[in-house]
Protein backbone atom coordinates (compact mmCIF):
# COMPACT_ATOMS: atom_id res chain seq x y z
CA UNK A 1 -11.78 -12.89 13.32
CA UNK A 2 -11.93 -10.46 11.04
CA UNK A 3 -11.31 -12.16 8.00
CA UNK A 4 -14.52 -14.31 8.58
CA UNK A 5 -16.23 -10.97 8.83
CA UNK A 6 -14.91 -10.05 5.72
CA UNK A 7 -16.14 -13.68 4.08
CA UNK A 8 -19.64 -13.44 5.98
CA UNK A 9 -20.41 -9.55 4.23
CA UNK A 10 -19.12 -10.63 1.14
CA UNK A 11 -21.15 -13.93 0.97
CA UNK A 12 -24.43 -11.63 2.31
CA UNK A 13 -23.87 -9.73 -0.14
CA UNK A 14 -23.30 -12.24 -3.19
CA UNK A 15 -26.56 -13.85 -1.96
CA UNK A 16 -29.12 -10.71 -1.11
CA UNK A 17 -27.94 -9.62 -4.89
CA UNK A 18 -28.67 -12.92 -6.18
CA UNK A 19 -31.95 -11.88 -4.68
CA UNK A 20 -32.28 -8.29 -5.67
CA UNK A 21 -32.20 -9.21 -9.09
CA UNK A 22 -34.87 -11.46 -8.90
CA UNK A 23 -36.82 -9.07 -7.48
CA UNK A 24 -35.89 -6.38 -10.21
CA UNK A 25 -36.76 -8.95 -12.83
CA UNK A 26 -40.11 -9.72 -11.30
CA UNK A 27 -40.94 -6.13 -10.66
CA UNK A 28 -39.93 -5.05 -13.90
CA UNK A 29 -37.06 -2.53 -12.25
CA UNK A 30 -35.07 -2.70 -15.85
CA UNK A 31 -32.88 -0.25 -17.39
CA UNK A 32 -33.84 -0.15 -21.12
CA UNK A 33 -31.31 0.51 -23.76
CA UNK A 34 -31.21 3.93 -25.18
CA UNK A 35 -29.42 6.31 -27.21
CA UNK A 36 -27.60 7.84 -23.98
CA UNK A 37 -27.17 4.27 -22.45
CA UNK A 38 -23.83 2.43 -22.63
CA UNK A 39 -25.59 -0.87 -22.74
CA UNK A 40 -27.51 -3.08 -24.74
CA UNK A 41 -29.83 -5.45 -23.44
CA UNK A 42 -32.36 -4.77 -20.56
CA UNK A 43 -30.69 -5.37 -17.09
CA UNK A 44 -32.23 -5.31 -13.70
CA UNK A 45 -31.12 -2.46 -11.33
CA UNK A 46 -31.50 -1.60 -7.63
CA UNK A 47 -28.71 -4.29 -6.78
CA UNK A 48 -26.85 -1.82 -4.91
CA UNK A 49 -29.53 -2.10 -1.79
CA UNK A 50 -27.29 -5.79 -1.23
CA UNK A 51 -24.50 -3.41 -0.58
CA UNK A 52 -26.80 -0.90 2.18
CA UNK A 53 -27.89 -3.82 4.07
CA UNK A 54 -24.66 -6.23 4.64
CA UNK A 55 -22.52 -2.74 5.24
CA UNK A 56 -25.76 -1.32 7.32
CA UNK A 57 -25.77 -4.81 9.71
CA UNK A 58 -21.95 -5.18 9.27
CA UNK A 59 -21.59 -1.16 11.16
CA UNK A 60 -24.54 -1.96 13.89
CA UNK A 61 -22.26 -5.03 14.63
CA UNK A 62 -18.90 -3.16 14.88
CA UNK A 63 -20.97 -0.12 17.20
CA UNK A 64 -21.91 -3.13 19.16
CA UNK A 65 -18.30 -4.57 19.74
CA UNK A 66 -17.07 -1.54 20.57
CA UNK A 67 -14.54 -1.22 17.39
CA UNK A 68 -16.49 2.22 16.34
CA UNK A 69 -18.80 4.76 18.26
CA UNK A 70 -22.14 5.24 18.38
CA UNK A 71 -21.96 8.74 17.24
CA UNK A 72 -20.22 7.69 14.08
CA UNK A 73 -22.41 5.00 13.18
CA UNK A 74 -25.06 7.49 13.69
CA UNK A 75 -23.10 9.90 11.47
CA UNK A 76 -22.05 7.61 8.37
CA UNK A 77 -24.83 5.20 8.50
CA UNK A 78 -28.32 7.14 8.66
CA UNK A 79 -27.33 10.07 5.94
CA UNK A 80 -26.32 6.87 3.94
CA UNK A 81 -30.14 5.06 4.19
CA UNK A 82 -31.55 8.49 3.93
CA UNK A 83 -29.88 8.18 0.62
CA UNK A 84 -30.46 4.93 -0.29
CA UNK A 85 -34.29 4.86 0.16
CA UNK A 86 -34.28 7.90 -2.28
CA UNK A 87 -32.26 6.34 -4.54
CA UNK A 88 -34.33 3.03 -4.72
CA UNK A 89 -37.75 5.02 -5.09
CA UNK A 90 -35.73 6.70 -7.84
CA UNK A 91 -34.99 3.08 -9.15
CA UNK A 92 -38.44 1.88 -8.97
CA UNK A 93 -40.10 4.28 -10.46
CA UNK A 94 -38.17 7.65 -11.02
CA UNK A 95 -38.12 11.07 -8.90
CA UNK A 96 -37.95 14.35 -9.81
CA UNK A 97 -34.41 16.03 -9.76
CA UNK A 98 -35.21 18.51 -7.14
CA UNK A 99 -36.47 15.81 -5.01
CA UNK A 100 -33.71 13.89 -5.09
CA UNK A 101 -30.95 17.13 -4.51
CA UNK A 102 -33.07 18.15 -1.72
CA UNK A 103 -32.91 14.71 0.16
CA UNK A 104 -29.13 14.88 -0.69
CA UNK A 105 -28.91 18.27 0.71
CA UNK A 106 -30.67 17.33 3.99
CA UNK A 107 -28.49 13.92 4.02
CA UNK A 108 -25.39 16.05 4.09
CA UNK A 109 -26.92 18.01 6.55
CA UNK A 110 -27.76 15.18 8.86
CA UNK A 111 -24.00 13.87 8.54
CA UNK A 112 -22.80 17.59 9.68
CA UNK A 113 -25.09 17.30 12.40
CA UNK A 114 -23.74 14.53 13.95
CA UNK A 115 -20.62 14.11 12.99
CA UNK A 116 -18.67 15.64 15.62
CA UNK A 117 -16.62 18.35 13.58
CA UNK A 118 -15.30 20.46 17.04
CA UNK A 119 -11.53 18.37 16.04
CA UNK A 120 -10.75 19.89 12.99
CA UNK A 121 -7.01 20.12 12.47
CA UNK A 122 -5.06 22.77 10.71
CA UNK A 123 -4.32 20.47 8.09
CA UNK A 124 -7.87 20.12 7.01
CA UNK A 125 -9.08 23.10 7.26
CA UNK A 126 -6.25 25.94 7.17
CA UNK A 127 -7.68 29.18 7.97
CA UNK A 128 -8.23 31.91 10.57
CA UNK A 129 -10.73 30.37 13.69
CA UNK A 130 -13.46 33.11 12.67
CA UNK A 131 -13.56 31.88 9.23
CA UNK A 132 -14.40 28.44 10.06
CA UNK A 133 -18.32 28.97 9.83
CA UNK A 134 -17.64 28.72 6.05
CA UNK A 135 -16.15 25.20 6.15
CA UNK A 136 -19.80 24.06 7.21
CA UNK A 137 -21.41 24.94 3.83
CA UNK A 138 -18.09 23.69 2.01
CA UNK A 139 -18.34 20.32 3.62
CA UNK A 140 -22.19 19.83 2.98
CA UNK A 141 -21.54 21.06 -0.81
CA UNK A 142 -18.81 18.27 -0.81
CA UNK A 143 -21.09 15.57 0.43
CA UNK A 144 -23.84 16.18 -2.26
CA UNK A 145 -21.06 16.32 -4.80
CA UNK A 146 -19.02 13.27 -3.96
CA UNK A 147 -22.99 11.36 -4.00
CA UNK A 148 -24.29 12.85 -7.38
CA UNK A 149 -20.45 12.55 -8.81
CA UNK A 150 -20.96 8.39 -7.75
CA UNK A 151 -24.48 7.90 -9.37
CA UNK A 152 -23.10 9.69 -13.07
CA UNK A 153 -20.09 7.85 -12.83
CA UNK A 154 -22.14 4.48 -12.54
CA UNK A 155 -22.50 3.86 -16.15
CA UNK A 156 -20.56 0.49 -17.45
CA UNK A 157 -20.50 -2.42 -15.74
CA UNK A 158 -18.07 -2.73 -12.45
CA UNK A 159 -16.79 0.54 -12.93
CA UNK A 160 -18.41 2.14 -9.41
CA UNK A 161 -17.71 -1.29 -7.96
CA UNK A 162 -14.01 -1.20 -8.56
CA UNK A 163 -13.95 2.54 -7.66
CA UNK A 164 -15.30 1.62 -4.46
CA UNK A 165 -12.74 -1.34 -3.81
CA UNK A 166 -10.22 0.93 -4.84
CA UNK A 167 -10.51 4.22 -2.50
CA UNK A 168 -12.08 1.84 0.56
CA UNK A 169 -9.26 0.01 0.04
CA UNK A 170 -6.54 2.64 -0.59
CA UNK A 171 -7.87 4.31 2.92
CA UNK A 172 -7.63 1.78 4.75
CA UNK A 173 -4.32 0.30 3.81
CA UNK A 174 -3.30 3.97 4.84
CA UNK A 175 -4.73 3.80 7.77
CA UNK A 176 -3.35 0.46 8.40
CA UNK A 177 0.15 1.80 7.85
CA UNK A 178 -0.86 4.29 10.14
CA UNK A 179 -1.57 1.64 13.30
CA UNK A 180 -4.84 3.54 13.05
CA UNK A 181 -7.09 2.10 16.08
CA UNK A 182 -10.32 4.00 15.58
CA UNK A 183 -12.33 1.12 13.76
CA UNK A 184 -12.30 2.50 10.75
CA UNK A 185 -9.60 0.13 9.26
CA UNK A 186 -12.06 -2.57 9.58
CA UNK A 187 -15.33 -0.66 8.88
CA UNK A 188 -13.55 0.54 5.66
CA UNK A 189 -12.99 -3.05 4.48
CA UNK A 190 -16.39 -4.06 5.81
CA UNK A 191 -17.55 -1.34 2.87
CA UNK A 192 -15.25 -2.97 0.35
CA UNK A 193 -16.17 -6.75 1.16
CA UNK A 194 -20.24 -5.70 0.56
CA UNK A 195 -19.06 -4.37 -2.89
CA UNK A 196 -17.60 -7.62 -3.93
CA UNK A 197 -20.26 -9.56 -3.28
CA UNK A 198 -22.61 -7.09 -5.64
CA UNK A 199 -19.32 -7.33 -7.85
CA UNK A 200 -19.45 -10.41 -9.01
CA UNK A 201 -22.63 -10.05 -10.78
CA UNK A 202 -21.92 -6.52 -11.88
CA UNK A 203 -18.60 -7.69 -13.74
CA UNK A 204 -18.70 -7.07 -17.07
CA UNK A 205 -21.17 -8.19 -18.90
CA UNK A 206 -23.53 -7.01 -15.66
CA UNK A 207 -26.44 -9.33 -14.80
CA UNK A 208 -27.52 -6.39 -12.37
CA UNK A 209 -26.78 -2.36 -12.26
CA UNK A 210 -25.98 -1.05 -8.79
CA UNK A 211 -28.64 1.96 -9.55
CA UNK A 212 -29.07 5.02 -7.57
CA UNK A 213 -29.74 3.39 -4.45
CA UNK A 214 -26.25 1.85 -4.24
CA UNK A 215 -24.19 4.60 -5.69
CA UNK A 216 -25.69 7.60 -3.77
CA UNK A 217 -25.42 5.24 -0.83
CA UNK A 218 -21.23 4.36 -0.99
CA UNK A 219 -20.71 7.90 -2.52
CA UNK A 220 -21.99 9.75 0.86
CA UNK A 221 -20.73 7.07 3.00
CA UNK A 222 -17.20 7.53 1.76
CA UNK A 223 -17.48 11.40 1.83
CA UNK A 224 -18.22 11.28 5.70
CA UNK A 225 -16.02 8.40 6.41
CA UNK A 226 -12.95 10.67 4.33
CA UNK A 227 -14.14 13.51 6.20
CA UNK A 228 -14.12 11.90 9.74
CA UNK A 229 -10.64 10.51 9.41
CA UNK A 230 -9.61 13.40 8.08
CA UNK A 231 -10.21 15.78 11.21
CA UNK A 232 -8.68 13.11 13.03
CA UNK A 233 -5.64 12.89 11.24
CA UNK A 234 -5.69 9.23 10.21
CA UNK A 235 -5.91 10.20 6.13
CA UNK A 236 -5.32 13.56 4.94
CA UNK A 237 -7.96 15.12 2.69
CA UNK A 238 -6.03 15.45 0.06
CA UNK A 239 -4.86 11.51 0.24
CA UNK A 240 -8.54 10.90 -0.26
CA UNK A 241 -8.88 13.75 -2.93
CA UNK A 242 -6.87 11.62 -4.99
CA UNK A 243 -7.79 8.08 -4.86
CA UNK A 244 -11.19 9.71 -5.55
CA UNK A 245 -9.21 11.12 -8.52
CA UNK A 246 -10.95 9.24 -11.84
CA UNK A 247 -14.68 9.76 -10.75
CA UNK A 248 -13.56 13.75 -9.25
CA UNK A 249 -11.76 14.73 -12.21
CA UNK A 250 -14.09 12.65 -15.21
CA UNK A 251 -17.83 13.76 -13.27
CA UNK A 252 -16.14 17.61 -12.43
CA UNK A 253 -14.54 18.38 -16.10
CA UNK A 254 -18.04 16.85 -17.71
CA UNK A 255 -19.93 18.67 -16.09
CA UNK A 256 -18.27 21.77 -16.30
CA UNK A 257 -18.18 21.25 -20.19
CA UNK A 258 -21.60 20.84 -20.31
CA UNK A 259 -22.37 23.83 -18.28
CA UNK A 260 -20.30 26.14 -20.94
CA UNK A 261 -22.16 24.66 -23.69
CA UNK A 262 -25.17 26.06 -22.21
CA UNK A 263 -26.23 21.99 -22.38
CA UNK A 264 -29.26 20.72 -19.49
CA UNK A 265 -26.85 18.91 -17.47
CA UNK A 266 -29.01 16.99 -15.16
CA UNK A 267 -30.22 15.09 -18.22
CA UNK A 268 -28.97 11.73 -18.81
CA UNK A 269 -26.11 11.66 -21.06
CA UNK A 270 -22.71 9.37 -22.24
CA UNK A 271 -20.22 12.45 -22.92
CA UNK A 272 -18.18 10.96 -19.81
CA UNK A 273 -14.25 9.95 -20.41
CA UNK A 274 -15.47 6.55 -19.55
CA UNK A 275 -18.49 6.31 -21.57
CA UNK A 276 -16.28 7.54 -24.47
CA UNK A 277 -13.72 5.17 -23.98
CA UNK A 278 -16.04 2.39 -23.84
CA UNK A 279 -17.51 3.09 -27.07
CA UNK A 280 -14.04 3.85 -29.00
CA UNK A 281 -12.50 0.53 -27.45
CA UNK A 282 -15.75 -1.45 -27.29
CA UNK A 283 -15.64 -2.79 -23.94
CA UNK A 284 -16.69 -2.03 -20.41
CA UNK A 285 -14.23 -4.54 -18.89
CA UNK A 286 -11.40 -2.97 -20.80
CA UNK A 287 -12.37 0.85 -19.40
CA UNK A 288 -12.87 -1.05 -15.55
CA UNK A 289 -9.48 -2.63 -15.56
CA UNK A 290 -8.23 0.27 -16.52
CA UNK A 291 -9.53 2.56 -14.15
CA UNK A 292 -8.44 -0.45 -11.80
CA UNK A 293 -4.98 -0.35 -13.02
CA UNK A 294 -4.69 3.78 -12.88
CA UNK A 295 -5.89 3.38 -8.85
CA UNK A 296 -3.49 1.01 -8.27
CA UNK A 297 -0.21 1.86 -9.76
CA UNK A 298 -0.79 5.97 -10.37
CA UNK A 299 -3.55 6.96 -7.83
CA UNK A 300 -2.59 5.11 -4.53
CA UNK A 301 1.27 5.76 -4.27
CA UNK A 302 0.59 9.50 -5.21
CA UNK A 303 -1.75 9.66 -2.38
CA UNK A 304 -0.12 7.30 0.02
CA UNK A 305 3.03 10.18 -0.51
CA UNK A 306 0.87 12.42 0.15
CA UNK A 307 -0.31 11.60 3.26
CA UNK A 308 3.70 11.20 4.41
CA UNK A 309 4.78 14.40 3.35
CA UNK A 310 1.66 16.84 4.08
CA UNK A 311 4.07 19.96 3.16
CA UNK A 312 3.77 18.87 -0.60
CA UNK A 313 -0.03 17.04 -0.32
CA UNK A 314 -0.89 19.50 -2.83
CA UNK A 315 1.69 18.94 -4.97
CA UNK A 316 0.75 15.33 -5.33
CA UNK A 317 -2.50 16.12 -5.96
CA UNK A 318 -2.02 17.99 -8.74
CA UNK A 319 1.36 15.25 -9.93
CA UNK A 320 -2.12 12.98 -9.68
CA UNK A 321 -4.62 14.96 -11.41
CA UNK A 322 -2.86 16.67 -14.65
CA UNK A 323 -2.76 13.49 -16.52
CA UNK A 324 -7.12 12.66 -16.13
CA UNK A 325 -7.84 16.23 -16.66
CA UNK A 326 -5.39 15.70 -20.06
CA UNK A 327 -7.08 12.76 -20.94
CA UNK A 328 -10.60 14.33 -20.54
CA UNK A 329 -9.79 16.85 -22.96
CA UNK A 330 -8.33 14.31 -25.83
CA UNK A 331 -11.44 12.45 -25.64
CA UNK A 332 -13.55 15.55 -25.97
CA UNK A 333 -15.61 14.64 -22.41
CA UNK A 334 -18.78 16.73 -22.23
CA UNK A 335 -18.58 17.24 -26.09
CA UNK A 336 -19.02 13.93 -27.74
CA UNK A 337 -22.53 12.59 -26.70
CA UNK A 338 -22.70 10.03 -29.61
């Protein structure tokens, strides 16, 4: 049963991206080469919004077989449109910055809302019951990071794709191993079989970008569904800290750089690790499978340990960490904008 889900989303999504971009060519929804572009002929964006509506239908489905609750679809699914639509009038025809990080504030604000965060465990948040008040602000600064930290890293072709296979699929496998039986097993996958559809023509060399309204979409979604099985117990924050690990540590050190350097960060740039790579190597697939390769053999065991033995989660973090953050600095991220 649920592997003809998984075909049916995937196959959705193949097809409504075949469509997307033939609405993005007719519409003239391009992205044009420039100096701080990583690619070189005019491609159609917006092809993310294949990805919103097969994982949008696919949750309204599982809510309606009982597999998740209302209140979470409510919780992961209308912050994400919220998010979307932004992102695609963003695609269409731009938005101002503080437009945009506005709607992402009140997005993350939504998700807090009605989420139901009364189960929070120790192990998530570790600190005296009067304190807790601060974990609100904390989690809604996380939300709008984990979104804006998607859309930047969305610059070569497949690479927010593959991300998104990766950590949707890493959660669930550890849920899986966990005889998890909340739903979210499934729902994660769900996520992951709607990004392989949009894969396929996003593989390098892309026939379509995902564009804002795709990656702000999957980068919220993932934040709340993290958070949510989090409290629970099924993952353990820092499990999902680092299979997040390539965009957290490349979009976090970059921007930090930038910051010192007194630079306008919010401006479009290519001074990521991944950008950089892409130039010196001269290939997007190259950078993807790598990233794909790091997930898979460094990332997921690292967290997957982590998650086992919670008494050294942190240490596993940072086991999974040091070697990005090196690798940031030999490139020269957030320096080398040429």
């Amino acid at each position: 049963m649920i592997s003809w889900w998984l075909l049916t989303i995937f196959g959705s999504s193949f097809m409504l991206t075949w469509l997307m971009r033939r609405y993005a060519l007719k519409m003239q929804m391009l992205d044009y080469p420039n100096q701080r572009s990583s690619h070189l002929l005019p491609t159609p964006r917006g092809g993310g919004v294949a990805i919103v509506v097969c994982f949008a239908v696919a949750s309204l489905l599982l809510a309606v077989s009982g597999r998740i609750s209302r209140q979470d679809l409510l919780s992961v699914c209308l912050p994400g449109c919220l998010v979307a639509v932004v992102g695609f009038m963003d695609d269409r025809g731009g938005l101002p910055a503080k437009v945009r990080l506005a709607m992402h504030v009140v997005a993350a604000l939504l998700a807090v809302y009605l989420a139901d965060l009364s189960a929070a465990s120790p192990l998530f948040w570790p600190v005296k019951p009067e304190w807790s008040w601060l974990g609100y602000p904390l989690i809604i600064f996380l939300l709008v990071w984990v979104l804006n930290l998607n859309n930047f890293m969305d610059g070569i072709d497949g690479l927010a794709a593959i991300e998104t296979l990766s950590v949707s699929g890493g959660g669930a496998l550890i849920l899986w191993l966990h005889q998890d039986s909340s739903g979210f097993v499934v729902w994660l996958l769900l996520l992951g079989a709607a990004t392989a559809g949009f894969l396929v023509w996003n593989w390098p060399p892309a026939r379509i970008f995902m564009g804002d309204a795709g990656s702000g979409f999957i980068g919220i979604v993932l934040g709340i569904m993290a958070l949510l099985t989090s409290l629970r117990g099924g993952v353990s924050v820092w499990s999902w800290l680092i299979l997040y690990g390539i965009f957290i540590v490349d979009a976090t050190f970059t921007l930090a750089v930038r910051i010192a350097r007194g630079e306008k960060f919010y401006l479009a740039h290519r001074s990521h690790t991944y950008q950089i790579l892409a130039r010196r190597w001269g290939s997007h697939l190259k950078v993807t499978l790598g990233v794909l390769a790091v997930n898979l053999f460094w990332l997921f065991p690292l967290s997957f340990f982590a998650d086992i033995y919670l008494e050294y989660a942190i240490i596993f973090a940072v086991i999974a960490f040091v070697p990005l953050v090196w690798l940031a600095i030999h490139v020269g991220a957030g320096r080398s904008d040429s």
